[in-house]
C-alpha atoms as a PDB file:
ATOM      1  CA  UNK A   1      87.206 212.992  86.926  1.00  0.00           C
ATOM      2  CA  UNK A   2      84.706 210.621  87.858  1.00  0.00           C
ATOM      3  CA  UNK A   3      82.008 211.344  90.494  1.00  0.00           C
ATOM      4  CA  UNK A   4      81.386 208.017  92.182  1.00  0.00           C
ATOM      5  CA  UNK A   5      84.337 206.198  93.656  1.00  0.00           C
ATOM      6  CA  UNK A   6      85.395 202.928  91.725  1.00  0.00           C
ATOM      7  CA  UNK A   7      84.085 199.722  92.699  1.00  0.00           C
ATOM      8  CA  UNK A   8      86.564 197.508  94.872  1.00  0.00           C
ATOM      9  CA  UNK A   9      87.030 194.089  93.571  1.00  0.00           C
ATOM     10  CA  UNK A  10      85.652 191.219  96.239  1.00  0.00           C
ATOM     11  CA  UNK A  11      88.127 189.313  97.843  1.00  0.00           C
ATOM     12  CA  UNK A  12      85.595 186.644  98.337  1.00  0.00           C
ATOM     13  CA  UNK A  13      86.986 183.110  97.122  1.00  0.00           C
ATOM     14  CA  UNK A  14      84.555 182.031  94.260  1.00  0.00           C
ATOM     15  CA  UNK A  15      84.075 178.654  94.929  1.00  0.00           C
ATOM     16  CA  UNK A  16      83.588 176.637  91.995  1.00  0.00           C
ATOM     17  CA  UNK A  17      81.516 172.997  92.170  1.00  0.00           C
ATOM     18  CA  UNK A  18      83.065 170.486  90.415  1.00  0.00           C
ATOM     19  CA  UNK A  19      81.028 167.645  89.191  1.00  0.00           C
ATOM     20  CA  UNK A  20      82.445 164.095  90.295  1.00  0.00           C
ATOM     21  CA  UNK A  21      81.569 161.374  89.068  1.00  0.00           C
ATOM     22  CA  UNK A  22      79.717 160.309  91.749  1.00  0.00           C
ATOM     23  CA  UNK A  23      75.672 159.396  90.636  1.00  0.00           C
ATOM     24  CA  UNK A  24      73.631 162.037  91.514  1.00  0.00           C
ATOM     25  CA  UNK A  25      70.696 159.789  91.724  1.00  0.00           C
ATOM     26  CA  UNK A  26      72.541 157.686  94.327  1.00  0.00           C
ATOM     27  CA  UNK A  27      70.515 159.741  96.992  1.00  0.00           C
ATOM     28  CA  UNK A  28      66.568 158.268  95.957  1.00  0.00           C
ATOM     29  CA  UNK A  29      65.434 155.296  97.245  1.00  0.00           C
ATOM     30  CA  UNK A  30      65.007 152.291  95.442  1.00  0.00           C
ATOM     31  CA  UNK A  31      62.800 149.506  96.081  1.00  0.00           C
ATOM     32  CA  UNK A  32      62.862 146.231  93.660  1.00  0.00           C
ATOM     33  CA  UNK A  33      60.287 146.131  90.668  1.00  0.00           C
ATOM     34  CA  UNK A  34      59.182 150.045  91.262  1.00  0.00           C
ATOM     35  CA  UNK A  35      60.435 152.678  88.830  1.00  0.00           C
ATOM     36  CA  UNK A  36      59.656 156.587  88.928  1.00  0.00           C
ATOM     37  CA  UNK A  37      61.247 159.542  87.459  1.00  0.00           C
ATOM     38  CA  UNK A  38      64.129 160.332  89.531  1.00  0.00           C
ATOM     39  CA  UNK A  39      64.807 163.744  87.723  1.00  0.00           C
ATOM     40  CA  UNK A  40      61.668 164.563  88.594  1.00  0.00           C
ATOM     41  CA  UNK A  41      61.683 163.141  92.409  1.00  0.00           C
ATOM     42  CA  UNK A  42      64.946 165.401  92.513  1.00  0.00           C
ATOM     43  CA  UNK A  43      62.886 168.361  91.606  1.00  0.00           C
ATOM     44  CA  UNK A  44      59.360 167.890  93.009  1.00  0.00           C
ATOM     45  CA  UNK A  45      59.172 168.258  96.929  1.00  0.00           C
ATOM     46  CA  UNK A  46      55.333 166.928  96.870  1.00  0.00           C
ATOM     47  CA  UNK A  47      56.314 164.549  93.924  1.00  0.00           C
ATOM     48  CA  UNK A  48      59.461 163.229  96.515  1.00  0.00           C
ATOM     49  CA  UNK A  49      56.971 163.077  99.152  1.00  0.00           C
ATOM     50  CA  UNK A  50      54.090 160.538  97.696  1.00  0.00           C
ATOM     51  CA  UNK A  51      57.219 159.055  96.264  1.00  0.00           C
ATOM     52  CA  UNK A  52      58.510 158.232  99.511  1.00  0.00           C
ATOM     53  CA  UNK A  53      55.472 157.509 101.298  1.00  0.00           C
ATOM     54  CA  UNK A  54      54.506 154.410  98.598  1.00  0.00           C
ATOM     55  CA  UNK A  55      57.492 153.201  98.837  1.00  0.00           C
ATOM     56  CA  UNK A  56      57.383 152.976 102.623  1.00  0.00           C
ATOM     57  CA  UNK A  57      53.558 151.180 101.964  1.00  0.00           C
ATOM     58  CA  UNK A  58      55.868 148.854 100.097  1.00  0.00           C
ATOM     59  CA  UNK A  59      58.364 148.198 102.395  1.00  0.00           C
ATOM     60  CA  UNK A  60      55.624 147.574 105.187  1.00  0.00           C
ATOM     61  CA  UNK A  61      53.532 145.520 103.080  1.00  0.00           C
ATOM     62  CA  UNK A  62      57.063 143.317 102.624  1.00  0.00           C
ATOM     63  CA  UNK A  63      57.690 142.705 106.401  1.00  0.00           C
ATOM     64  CA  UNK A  64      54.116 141.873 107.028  1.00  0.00           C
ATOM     65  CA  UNK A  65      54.483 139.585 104.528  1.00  0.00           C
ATOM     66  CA  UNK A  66      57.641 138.331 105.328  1.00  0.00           C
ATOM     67  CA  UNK A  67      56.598 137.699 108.960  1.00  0.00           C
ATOM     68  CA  UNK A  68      53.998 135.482 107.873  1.00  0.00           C
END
């Protein structure tokens, strides 16, 4: 005789994610002639930031340029 009652199973569905085949870096922005790590951009919240605010220099320094 057991002392504690048995566990119930949970009736919870158990989702599983399945990986498309969609690109995962499709999210990061992308600006002509600069590379970065994007695995890293993915994982680094200050890396993402600096990431995204020289790219945004860039893209300034393009339409001031461009307006000329």
């Amino acid at each position: 005789m057991l002392l504690t009652p048995q566990h119930r199973r949970s009736t919870r569905n158990r989702a599983t994610k399945k990986v498309t085949s969609g690109d995962i870096y499709e999210d990061c922005p992308h600006f002509p002639g600069f590379e970065y790590d994007k695995d890293y951009y993915l994982a680094s919240s200050s890396y993402s930031t600096f990431i995204d605010g020289q790219i945004a220099a860039m893209v300034a320094a393009a339409a001031a340029e461009s307006d000329d």
